[in-house]
N, C-alpha and C. Protein backbone atom coordinates (compact mmCIF):
# COMPACT_ATOMS: atom_id res chain seq x y z
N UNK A 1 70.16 -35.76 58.17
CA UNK A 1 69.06 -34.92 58.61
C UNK A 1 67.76 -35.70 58.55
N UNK A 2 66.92 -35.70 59.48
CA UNK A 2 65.83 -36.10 59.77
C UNK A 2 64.65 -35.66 58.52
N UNK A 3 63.89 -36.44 57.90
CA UNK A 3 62.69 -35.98 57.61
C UNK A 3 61.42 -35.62 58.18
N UNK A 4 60.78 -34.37 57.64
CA UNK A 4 59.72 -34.61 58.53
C UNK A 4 58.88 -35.74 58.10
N UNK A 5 57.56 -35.70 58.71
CA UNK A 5 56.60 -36.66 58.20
C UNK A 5 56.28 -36.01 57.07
N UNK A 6 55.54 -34.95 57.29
CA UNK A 6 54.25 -34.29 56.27
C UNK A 6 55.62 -33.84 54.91
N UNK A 7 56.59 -33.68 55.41
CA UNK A 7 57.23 -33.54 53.82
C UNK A 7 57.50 -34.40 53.39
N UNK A 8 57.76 -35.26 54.23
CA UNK A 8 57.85 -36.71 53.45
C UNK A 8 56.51 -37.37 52.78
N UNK A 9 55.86 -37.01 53.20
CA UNK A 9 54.34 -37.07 52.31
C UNK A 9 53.73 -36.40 51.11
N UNK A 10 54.44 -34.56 51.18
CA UNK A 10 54.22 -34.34 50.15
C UNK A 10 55.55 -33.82 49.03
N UNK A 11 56.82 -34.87 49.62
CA UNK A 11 57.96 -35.81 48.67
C UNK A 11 57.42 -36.52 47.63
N UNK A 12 56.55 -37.60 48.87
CA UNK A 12 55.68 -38.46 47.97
C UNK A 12 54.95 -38.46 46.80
N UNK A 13 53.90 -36.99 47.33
CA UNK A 13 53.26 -36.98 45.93
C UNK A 13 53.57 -36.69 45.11
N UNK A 14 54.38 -35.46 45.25
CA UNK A 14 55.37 -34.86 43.97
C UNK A 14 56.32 -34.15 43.93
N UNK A 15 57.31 -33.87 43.22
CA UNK A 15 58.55 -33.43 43.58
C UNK A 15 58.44 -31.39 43.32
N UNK A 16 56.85 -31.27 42.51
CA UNK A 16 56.50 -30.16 42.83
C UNK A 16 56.11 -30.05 43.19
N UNK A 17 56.04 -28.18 44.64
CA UNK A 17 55.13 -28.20 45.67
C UNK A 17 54.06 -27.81 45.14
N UNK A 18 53.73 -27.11 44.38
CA UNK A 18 52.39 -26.62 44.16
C UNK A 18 51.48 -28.27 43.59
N UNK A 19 52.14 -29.07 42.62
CA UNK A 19 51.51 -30.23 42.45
C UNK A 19 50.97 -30.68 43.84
N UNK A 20 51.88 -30.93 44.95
CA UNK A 20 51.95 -31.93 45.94
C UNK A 20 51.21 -31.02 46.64
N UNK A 21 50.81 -30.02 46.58
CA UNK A 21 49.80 -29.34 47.55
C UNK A 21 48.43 -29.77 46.82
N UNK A 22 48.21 -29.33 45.42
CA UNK A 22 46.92 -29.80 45.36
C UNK A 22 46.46 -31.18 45.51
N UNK A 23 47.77 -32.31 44.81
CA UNK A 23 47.58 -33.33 45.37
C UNK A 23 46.69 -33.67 46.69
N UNK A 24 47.52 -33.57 47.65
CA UNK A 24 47.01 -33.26 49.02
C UNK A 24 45.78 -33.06 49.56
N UNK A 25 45.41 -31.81 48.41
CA UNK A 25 44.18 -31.22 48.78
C UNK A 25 42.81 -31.92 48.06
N UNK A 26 43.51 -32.64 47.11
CA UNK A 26 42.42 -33.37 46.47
C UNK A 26 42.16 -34.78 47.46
N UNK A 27 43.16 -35.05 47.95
CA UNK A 27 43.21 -36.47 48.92
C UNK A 27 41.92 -35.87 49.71
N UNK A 28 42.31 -35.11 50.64
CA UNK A 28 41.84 -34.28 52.01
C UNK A 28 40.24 -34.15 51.77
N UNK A 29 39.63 -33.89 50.74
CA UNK A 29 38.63 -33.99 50.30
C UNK A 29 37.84 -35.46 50.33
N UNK A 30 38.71 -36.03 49.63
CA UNK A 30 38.12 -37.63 49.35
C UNK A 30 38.00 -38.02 50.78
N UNK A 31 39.02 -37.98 51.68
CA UNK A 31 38.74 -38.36 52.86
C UNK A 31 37.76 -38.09 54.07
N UNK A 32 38.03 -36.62 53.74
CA UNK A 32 36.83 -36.00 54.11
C UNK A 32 35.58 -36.32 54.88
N UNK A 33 35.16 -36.64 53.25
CA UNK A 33 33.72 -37.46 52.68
C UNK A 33 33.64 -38.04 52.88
N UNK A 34 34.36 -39.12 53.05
CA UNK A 34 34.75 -40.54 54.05
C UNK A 34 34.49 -40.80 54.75
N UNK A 35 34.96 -39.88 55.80
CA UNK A 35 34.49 -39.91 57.21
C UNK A 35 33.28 -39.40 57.49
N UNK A 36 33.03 -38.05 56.98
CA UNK A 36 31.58 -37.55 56.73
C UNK A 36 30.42 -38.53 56.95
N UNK A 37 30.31 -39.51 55.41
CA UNK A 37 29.99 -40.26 54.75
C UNK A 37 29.52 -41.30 56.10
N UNK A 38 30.33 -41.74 57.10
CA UNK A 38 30.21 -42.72 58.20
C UNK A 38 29.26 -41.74 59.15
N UNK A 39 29.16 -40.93 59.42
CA UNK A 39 29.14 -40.37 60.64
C UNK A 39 29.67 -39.72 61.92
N UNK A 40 30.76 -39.63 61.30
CA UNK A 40 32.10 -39.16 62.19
C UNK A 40 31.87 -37.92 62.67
N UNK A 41 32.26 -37.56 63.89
CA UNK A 41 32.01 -36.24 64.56
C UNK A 41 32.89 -35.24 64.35
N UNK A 42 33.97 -35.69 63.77
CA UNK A 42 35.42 -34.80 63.84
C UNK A 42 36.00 -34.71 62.39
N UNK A 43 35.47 -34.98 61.27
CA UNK A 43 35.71 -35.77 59.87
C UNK A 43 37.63 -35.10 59.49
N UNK A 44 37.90 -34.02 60.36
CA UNK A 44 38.84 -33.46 60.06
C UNK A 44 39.69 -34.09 60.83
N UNK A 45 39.84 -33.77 61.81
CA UNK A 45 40.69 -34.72 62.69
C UNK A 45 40.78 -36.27 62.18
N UNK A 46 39.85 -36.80 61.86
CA UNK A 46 40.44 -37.92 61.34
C UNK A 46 40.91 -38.31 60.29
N UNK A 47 40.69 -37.17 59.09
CA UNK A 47 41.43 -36.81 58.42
C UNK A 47 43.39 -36.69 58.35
N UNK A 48 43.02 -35.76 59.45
CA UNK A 48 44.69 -35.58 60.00
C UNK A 48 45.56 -36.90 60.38
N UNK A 49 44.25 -37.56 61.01
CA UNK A 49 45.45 -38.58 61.73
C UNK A 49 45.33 -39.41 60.75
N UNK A 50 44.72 -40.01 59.31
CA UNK A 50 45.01 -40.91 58.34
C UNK A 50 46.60 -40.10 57.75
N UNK A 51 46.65 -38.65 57.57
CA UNK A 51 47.86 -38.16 56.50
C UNK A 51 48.66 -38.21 57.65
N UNK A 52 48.35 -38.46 59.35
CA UNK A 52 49.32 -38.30 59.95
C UNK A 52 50.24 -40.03 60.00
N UNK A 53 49.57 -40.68 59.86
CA UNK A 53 49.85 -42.43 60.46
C UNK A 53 50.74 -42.56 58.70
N UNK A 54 50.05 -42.04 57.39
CA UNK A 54 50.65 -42.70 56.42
C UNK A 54 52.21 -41.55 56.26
N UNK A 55 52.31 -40.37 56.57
CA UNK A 55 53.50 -39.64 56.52
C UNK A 55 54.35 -40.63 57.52
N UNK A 56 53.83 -41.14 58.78
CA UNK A 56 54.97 -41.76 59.78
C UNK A 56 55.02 -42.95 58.80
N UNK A 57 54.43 -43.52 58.04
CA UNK A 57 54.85 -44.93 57.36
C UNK A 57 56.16 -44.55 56.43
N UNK A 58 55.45 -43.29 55.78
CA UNK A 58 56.69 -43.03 54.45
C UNK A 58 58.20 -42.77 55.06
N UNK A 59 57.89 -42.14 56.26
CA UNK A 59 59.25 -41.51 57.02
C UNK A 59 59.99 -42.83 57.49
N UNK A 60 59.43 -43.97 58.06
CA UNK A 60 60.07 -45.52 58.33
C UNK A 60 60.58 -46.37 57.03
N UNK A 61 60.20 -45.42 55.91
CA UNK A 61 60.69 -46.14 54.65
C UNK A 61 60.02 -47.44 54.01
N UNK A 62 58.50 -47.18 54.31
CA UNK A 62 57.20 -47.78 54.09
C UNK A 62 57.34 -47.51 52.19
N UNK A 63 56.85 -48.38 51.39
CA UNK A 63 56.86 -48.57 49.94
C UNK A 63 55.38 -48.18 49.67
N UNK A 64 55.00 -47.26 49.14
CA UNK A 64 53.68 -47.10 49.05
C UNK A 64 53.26 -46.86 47.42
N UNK A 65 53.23 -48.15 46.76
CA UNK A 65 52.57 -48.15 45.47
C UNK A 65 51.56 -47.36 45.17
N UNK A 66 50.42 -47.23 45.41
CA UNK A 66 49.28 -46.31 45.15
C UNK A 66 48.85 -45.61 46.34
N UNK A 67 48.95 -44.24 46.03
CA UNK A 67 48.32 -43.28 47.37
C UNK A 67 47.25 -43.90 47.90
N UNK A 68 46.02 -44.05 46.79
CA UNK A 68 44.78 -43.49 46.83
C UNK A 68 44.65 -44.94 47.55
N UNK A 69 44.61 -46.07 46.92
CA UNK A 69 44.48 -47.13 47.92
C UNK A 69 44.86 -47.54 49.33
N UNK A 70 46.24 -46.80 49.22
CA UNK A 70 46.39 -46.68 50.63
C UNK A 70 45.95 -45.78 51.41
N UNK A 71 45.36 -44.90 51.37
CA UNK A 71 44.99 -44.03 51.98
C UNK A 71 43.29 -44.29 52.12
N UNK A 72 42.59 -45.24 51.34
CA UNK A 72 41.50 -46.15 51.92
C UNK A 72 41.38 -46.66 52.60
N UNK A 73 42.80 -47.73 52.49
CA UNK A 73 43.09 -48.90 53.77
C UNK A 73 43.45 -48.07 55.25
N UNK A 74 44.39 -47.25 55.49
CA UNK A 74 44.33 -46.48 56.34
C UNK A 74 43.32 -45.81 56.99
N UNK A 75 42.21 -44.92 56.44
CA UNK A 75 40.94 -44.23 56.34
C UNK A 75 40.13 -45.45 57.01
N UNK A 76 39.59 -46.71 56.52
CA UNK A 76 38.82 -47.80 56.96
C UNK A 76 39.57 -48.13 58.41
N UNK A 77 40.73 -48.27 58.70
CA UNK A 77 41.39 -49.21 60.00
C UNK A 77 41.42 -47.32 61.08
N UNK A 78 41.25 -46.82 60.32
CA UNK A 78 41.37 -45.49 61.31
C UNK A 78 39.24 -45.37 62.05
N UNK A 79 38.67 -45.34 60.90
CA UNK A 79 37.73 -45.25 61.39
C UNK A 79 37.17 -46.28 61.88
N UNK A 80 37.41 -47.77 61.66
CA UNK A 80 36.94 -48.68 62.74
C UNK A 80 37.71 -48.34 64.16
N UNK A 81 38.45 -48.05 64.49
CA UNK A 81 39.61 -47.46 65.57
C UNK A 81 38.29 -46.32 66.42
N UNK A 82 38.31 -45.22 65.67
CA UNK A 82 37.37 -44.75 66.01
C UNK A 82 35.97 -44.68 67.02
N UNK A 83 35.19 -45.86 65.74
CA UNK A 83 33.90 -46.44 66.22
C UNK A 83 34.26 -47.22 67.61
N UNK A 84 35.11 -48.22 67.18
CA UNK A 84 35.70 -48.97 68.59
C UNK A 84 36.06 -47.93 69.73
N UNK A 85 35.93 -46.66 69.65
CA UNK A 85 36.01 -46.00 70.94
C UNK A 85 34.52 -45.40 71.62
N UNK A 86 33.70 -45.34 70.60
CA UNK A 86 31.97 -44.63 71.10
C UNK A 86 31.46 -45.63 71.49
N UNK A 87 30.17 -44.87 72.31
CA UNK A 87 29.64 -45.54 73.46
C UNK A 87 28.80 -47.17 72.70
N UNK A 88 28.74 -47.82 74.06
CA UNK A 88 28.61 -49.32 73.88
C UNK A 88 27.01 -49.03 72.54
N UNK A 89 26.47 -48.29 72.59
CA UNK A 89 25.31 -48.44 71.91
C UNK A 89 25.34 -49.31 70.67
N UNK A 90 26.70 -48.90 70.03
CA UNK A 90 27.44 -49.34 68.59
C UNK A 90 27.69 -50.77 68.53
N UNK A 91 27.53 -51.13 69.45
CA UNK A 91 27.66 -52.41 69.74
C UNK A 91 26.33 -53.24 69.85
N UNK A 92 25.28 -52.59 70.10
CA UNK A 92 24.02 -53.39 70.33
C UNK A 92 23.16 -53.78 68.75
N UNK A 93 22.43 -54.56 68.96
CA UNK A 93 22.09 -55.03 67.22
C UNK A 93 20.71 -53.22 67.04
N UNK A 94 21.18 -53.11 65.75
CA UNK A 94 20.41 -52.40 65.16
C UNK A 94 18.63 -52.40 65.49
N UNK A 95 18.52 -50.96 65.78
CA UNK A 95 16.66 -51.37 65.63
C UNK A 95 16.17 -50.86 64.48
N UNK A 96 15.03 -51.54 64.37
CA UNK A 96 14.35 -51.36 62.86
C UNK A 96 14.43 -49.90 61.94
N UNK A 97 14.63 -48.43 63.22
CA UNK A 97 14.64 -47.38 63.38
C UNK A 97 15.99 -46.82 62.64
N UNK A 98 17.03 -47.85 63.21
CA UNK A 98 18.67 -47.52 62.75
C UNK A 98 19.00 -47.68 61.49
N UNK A 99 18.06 -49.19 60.80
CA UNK A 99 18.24 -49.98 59.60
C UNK A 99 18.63 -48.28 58.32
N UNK A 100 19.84 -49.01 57.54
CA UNK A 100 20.02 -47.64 56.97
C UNK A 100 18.97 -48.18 55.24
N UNK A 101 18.65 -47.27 54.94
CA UNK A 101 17.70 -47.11 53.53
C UNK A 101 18.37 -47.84 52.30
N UNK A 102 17.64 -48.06 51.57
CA UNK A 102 18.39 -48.88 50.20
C UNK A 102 19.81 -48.44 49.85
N UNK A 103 20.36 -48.69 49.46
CA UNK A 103 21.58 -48.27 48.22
C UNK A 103 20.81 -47.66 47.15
N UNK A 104 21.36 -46.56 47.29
CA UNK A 104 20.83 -45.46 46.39
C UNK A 104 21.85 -45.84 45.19
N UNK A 105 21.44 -45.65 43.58
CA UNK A 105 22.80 -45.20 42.92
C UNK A 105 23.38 -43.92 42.95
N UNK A 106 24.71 -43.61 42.23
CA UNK A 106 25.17 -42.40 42.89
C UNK A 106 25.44 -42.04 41.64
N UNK A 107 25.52 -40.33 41.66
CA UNK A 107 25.61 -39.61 40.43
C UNK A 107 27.12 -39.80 39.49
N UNK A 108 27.19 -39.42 38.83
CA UNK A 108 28.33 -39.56 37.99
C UNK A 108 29.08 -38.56 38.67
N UNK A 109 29.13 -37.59 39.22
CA UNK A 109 30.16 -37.06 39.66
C UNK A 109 30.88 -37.61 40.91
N UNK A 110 30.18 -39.12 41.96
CA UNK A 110 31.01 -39.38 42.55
C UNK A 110 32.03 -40.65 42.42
N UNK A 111 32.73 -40.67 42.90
CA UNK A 111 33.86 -41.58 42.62
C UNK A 111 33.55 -43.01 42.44
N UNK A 112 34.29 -43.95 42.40
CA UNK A 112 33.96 -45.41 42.36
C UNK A 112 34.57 -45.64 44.17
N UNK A 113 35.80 -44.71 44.19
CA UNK A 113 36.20 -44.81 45.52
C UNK A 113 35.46 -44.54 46.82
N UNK A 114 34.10 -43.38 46.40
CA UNK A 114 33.49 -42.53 47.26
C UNK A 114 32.02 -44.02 47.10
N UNK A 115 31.57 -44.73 46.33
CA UNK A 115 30.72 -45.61 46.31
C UNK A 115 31.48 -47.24 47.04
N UNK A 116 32.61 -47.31 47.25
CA UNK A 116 33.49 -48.65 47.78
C UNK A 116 33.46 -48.13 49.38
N UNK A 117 33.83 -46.93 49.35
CA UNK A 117 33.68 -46.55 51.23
C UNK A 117 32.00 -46.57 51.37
N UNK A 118 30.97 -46.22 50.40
CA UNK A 118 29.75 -46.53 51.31
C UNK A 118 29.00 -47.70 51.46
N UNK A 119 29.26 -48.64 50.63
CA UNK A 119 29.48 -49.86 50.91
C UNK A 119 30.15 -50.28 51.79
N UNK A 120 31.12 -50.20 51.86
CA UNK A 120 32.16 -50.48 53.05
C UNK A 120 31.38 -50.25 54.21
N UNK A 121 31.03 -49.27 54.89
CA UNK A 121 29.94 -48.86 55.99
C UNK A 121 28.71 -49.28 55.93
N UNK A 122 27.59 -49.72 54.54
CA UNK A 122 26.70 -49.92 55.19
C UNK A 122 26.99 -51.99 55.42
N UNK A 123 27.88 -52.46 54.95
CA UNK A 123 28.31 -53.34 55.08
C UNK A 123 28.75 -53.74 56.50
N UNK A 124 29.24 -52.91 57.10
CA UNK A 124 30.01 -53.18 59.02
C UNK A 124 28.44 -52.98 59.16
N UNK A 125 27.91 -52.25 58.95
CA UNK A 125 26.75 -52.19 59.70
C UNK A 125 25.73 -52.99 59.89
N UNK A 126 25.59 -54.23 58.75
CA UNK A 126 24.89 -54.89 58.74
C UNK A 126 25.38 -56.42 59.04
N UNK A 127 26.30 -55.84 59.73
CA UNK A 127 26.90 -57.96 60.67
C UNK A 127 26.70 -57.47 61.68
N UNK A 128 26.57 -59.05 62.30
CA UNK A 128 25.84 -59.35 63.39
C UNK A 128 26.45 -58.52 64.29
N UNK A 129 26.35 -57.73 65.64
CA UNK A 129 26.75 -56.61 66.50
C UNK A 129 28.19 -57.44 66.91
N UNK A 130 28.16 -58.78 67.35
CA UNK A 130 29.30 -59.59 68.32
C UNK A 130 30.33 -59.72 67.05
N UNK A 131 30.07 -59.70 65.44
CA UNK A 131 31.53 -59.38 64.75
C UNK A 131 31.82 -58.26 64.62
N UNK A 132 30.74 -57.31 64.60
CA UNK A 132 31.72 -56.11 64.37
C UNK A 132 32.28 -55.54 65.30
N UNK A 133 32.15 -56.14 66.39
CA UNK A 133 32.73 -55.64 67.93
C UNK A 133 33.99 -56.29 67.77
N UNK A 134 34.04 -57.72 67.63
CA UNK A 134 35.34 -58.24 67.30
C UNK A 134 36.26 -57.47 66.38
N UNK A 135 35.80 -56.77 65.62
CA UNK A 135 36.70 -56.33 64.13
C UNK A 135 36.96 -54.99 64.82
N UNK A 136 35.76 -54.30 65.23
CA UNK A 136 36.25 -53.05 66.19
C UNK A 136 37.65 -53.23 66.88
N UNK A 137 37.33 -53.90 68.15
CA UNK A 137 38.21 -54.37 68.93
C UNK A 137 39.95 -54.59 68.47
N UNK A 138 39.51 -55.79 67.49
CA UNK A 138 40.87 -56.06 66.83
C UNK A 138 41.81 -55.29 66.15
N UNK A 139 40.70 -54.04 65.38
CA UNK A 139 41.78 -53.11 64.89
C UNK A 139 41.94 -51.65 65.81
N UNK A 140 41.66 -52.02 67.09
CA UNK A 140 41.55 -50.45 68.47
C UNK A 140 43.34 -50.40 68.45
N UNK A 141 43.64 -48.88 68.68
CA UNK A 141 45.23 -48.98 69.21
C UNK A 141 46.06 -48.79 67.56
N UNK A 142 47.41 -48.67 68.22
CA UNK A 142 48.56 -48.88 67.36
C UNK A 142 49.85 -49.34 67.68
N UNK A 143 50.21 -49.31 67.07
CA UNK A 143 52.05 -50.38 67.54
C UNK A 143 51.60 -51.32 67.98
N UNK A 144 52.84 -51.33 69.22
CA UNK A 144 52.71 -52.49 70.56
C UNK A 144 51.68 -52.46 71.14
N UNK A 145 50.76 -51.08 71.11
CA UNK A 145 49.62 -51.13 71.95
C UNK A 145 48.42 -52.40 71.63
N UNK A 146 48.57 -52.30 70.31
CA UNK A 146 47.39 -52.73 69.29
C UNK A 146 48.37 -54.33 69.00
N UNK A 147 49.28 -54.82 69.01
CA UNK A 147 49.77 -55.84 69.22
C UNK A 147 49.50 -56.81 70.94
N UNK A 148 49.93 -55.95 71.85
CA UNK A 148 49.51 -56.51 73.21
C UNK A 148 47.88 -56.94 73.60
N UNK A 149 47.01 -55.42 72.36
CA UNK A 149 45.80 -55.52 72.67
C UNK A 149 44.76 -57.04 71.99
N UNK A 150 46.03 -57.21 71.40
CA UNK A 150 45.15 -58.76 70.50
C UNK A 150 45.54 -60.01 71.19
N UNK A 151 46.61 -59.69 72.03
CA UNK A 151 47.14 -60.96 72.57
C UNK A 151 46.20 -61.33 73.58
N UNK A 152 45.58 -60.30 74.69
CA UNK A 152 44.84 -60.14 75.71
C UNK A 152 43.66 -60.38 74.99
N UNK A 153 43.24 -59.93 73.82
CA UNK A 153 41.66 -60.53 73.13
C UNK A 153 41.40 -62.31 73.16
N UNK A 154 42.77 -62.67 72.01
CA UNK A 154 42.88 -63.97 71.99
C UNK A 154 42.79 -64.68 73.97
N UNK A 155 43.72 -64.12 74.14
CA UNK A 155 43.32 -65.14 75.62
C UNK A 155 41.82 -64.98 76.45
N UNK A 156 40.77 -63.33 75.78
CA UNK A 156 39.72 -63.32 76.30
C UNK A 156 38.82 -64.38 76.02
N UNK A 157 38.99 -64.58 74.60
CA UNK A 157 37.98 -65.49 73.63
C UNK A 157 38.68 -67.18 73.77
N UNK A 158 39.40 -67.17 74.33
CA UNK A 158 40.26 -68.55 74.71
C UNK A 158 40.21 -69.37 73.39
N UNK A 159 40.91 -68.27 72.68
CA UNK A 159 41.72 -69.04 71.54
C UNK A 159 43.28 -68.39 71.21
N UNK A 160 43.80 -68.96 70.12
CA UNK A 160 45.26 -68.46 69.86
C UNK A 160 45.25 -67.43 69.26
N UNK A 161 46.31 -66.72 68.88
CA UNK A 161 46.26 -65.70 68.18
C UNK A 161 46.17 -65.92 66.62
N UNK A 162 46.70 -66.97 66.33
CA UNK A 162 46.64 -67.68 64.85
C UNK A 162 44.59 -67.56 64.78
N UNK A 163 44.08 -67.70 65.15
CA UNK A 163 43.12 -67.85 65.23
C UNK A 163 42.21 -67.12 65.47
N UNK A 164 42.53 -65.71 66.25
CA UNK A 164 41.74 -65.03 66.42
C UNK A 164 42.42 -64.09 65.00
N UNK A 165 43.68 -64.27 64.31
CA UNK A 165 44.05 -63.63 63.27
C UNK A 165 43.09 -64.47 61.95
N UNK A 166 42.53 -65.75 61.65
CA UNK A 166 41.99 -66.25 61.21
C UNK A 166 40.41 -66.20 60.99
N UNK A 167 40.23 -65.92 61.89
CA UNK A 167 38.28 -65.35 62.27
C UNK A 167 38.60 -63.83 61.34
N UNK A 168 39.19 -62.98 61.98
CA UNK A 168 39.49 -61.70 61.63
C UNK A 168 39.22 -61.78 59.72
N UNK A 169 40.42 -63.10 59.01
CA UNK A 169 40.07 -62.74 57.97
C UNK A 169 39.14 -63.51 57.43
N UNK A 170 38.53 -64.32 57.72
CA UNK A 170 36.87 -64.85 57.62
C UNK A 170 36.13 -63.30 57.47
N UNK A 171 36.21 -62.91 58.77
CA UNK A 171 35.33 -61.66 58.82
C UNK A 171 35.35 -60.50 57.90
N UNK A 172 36.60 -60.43 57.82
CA UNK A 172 37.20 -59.61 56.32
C UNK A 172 36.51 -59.66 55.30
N UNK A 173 36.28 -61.03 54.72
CA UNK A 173 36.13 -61.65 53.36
C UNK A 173 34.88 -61.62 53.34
N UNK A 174 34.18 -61.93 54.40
CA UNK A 174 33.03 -61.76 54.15
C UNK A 174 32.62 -59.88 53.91
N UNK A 175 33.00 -59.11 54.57
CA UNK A 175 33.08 -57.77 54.55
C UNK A 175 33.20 -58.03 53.12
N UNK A 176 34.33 -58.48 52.18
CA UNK A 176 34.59 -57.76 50.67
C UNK A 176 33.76 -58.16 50.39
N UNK A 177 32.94 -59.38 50.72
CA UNK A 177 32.12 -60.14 49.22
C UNK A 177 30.68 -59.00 49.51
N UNK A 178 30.39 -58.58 50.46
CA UNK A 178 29.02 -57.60 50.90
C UNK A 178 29.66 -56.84 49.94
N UNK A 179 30.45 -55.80 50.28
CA UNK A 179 31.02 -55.19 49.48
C UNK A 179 30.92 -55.35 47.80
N UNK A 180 31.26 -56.02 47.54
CA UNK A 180 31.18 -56.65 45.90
C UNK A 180 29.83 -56.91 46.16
N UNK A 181 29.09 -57.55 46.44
CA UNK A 181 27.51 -57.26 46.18
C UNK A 181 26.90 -55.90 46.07
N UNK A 182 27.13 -55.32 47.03
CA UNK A 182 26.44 -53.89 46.94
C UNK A 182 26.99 -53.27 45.92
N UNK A 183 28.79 -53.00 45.53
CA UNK A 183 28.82 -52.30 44.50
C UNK A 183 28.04 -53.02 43.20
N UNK A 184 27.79 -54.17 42.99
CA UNK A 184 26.88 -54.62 42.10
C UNK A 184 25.36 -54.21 42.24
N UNK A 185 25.01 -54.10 43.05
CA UNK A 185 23.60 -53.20 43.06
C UNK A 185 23.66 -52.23 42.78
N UNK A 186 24.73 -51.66 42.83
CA UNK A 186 24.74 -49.46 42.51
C UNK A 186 25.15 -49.73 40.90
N UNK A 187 25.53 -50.20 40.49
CA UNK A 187 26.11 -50.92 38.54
C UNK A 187 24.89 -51.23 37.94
N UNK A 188 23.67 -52.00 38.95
CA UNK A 188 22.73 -52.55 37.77
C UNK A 188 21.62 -52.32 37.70
């Protein structure tokens, strides 16, 4: 017999339903805010489709050590997906007008997770427009779609795919280390 997704998700969290519901509901929240948190127009819907993409992982017999992390990593590649679909504006360099305000610190009631996603965002936001279009780009799509769609990038940018997979994690790393800076500004 087939599993579904979403029970196979809340299999995952717990083998009781009432646990695995609030579970759930505590996720649904965090994510939420997440998306909120970016600017997202739909924060629910994209909601759905993060518990929808990680239930199809669990149902393929995907190993998922920690929810909560994965359901970051998912949440981040969903909402660059996203952004990579709104209008070209997102793409043009910031005006002085857009620049977002200091890093505030954040109260004790929010998470370390809910302070790593706003970092995370004001971080995309502040590279140069032509990488985060690249990083957009690179993570647009899924499956084969999002496999074919990198092959056709690499041959846009007339390099290999080793390579345009290589920039990608340049671009990454630099993303964490912003990241690790800013959460060091909200700490000190």
């Amino acid at each position: 017999m087939k599993t579904e997704p979403l029970e196979a998700l809340f299999d995952y969290l717990s083998s009781d339903r009432n646990q695995a519901g609030e579970r759930y509901e505590a996720l649904r929240r965090v994510l939420m805010k997440f998306f909120e948190w970016r600017g997202a127009l739909s924060p629910d819907h994209l909601t759905d489709l993060t518990f929808d993409r990680i239930a199809k992982k669990l149902v393929e017999g995907e190993q998922i050590r920690n929810i909560n992390s994965y359901c970051q990593k998912v949440a981040f590649l969903i909402f660059l997906e996203w952004v990579n679909r709104q209008p070209d504006r997102l793409h043009e360099p910031l005006n002085d007008d857009d620049k977002l305000p200091p890093v505030m610190p954040f109260s004790n009631e929010e998470s370390a997770q809910e302070r790593r996603w706003e970092c995370q965002r004001r971080c995309l936001e502040e590279m140069p427009p032509d990488n985060r279009a690249v990083i957009r780009e690179y993570f647009a799509g899924e499956g084969r779609d999002r496999i074919n769609h990198r092959e056709e990038m690499a041959v846009r940018l007339a390099i290999t795919r080793t390579a345009l997979g290589n920039r990608i994690a340049r671009l990454l790393t630099k993303l964490r280390e912003c990241e690790q800076r800013c959460l060091k500004k909200i700490h000190d």
